[in-house]
C-alpha atoms as a PDB file:
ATOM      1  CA  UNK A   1     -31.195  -9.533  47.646  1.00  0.00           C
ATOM      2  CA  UNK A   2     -31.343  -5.826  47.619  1.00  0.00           C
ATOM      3  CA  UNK A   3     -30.367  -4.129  44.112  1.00  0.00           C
ATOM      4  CA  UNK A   4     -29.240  -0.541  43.874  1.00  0.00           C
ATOM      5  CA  UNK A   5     -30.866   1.571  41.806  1.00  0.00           C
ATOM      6  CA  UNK A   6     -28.464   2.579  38.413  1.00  0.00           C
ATOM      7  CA  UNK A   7     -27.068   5.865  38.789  1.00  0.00           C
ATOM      8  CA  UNK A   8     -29.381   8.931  37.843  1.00  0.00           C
ATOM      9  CA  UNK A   9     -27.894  11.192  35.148  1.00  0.00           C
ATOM     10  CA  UNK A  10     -26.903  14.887  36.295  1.00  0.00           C
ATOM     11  CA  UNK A  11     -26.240  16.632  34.040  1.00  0.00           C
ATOM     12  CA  UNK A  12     -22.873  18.860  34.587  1.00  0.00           C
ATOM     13  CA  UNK A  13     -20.912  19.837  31.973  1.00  0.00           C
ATOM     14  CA  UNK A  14     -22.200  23.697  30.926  1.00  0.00           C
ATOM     15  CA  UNK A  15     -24.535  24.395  34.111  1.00  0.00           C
ATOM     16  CA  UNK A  16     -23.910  24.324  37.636  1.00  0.00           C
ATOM     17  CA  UNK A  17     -24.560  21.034  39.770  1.00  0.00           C
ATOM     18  CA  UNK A  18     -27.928  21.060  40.929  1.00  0.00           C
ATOM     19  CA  UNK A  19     -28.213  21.309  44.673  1.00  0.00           C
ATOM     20  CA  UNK A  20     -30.303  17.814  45.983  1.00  0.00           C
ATOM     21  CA  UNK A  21     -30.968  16.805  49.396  1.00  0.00           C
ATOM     22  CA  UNK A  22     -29.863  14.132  50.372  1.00  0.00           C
ATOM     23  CA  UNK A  23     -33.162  13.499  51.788  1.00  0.00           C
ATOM     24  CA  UNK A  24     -34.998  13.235  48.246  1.00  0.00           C
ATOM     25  CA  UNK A  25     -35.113  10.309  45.836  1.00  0.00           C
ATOM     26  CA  UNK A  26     -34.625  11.031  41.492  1.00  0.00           C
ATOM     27  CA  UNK A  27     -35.430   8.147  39.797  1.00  0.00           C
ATOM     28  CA  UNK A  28     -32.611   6.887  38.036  1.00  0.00           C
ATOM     29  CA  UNK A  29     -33.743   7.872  34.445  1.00  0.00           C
ATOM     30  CA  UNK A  30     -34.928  11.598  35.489  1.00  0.00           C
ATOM     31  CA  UNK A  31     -32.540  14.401  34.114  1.00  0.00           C
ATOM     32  CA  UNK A  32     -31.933  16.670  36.713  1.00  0.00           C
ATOM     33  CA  UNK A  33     -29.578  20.008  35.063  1.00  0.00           C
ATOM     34  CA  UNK A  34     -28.291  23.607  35.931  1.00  0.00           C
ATOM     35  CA  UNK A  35     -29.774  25.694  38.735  1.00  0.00           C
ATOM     36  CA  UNK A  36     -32.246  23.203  40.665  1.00  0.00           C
ATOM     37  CA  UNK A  37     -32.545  23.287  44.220  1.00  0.00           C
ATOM     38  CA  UNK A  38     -34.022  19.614  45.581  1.00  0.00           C
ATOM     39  CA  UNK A  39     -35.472  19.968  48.979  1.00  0.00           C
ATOM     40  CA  UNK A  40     -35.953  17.436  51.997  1.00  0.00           C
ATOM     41  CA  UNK A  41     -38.460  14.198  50.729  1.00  0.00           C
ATOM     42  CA  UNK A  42     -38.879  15.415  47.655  1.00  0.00           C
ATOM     43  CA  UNK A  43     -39.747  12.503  44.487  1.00  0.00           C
ATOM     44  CA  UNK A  44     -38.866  12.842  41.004  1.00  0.00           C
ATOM     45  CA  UNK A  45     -40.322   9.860  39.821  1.00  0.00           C
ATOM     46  CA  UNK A  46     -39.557   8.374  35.964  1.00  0.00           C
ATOM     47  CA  UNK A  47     -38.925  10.059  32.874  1.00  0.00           C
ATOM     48  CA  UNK A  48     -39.090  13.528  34.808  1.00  0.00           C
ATOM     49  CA  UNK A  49     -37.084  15.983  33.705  1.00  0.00           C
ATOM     50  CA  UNK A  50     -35.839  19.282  35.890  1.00  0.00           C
ATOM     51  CA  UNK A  51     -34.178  21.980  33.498  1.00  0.00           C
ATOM     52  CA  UNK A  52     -32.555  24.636  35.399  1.00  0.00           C
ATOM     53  CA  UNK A  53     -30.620  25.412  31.908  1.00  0.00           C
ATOM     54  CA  UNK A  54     -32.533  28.996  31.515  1.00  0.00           C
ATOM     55  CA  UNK A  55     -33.776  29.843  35.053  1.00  0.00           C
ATOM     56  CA  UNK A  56     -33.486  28.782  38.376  1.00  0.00           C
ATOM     57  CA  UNK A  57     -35.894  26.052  39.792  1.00  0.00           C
ATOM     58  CA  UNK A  58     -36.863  25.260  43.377  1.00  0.00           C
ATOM     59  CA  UNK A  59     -38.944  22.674  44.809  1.00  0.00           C
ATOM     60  CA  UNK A  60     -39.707  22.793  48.125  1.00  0.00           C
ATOM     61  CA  UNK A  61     -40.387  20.283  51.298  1.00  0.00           C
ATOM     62  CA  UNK A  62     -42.065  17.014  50.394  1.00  0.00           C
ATOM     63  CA  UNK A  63     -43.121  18.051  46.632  1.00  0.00           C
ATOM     64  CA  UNK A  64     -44.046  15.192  44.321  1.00  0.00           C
ATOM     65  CA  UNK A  65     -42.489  15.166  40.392  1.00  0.00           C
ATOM     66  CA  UNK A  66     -44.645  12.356  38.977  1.00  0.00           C
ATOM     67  CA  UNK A  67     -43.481  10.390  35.952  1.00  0.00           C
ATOM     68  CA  UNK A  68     -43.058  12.367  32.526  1.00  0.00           C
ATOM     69  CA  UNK A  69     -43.326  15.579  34.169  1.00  0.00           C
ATOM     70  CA  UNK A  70     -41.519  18.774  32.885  1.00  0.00           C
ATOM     71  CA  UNK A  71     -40.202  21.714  34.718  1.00  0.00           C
ATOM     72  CA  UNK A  72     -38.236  24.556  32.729  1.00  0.00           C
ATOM     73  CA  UNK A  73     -38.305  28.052  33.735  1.00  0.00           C
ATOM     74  CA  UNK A  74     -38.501  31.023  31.242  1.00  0.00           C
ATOM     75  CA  UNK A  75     -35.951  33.516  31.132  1.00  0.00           C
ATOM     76  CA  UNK A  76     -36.221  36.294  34.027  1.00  0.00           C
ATOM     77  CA  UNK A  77     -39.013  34.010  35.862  1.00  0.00           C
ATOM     78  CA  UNK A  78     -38.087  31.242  37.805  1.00  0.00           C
ATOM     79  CA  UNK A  79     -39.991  28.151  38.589  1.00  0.00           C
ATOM     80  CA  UNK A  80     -40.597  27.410  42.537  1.00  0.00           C
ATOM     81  CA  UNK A  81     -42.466  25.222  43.542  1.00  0.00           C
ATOM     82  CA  UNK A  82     -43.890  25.163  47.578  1.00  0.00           C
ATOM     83  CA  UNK A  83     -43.544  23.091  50.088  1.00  0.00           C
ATOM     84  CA  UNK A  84     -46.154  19.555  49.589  1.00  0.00           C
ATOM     85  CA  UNK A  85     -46.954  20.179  45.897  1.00  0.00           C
ATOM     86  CA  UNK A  86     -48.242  17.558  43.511  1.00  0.00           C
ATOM     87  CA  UNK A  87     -47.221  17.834  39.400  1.00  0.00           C
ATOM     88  CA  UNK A  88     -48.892  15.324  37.630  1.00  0.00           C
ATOM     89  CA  UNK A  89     -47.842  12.824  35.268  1.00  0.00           C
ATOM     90  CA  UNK A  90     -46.656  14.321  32.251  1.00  0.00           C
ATOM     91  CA  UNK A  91     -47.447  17.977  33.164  1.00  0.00           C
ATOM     92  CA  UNK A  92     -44.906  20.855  31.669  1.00  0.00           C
ATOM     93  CA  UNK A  93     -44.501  23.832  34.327  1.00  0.00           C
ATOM     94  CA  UNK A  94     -42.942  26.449  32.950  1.00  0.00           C
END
């Protein structure tokens, strides 16, 4: 019997919805929040958390956020990622 996956949490209330293909899959415990743009077959895998609370973020075509990972962007300097990029486990990109 197939199981759906619990809902993942995005996070709404002070930022603006994150944009997410429908083409990508967010584990259902990664925080996605604020000004992230999710492109076609992207993974954010468990635990990962995408803060677009301070800057923008993009991640581009096929990019893989594995578990633990961190992306936050510093004020002024957003955080883009390219098209088939790898962040490892528990790696902070800032």
């Amino acid at each position: 019997m197939d199981h759906p996956l619990p809902k993942t949490p995005i996070l709404t209330s002070f930022w603006p919805p994150p944009d997410l293909s429908l083409a990508a899959f967010v584990a259902p415990n990664a925080v996605v929040m604020g000004q992230v743009s999710v492109a076609a077959g992207v993974s954010i895998w468990y635990g990962a958390v995408v803060r677009g609370d301070v800057e923008r973020i993009e991640i581009g075509d096929r990019t893989n956020i594995q578990d633990g990972a961190i992306l936050h962007g510093d004020p002024g300097k957003p955080t883009v990622l390219e098209d088939h990029v790898t962040v490892g486990h528990r790696a902070v990109i800032h």
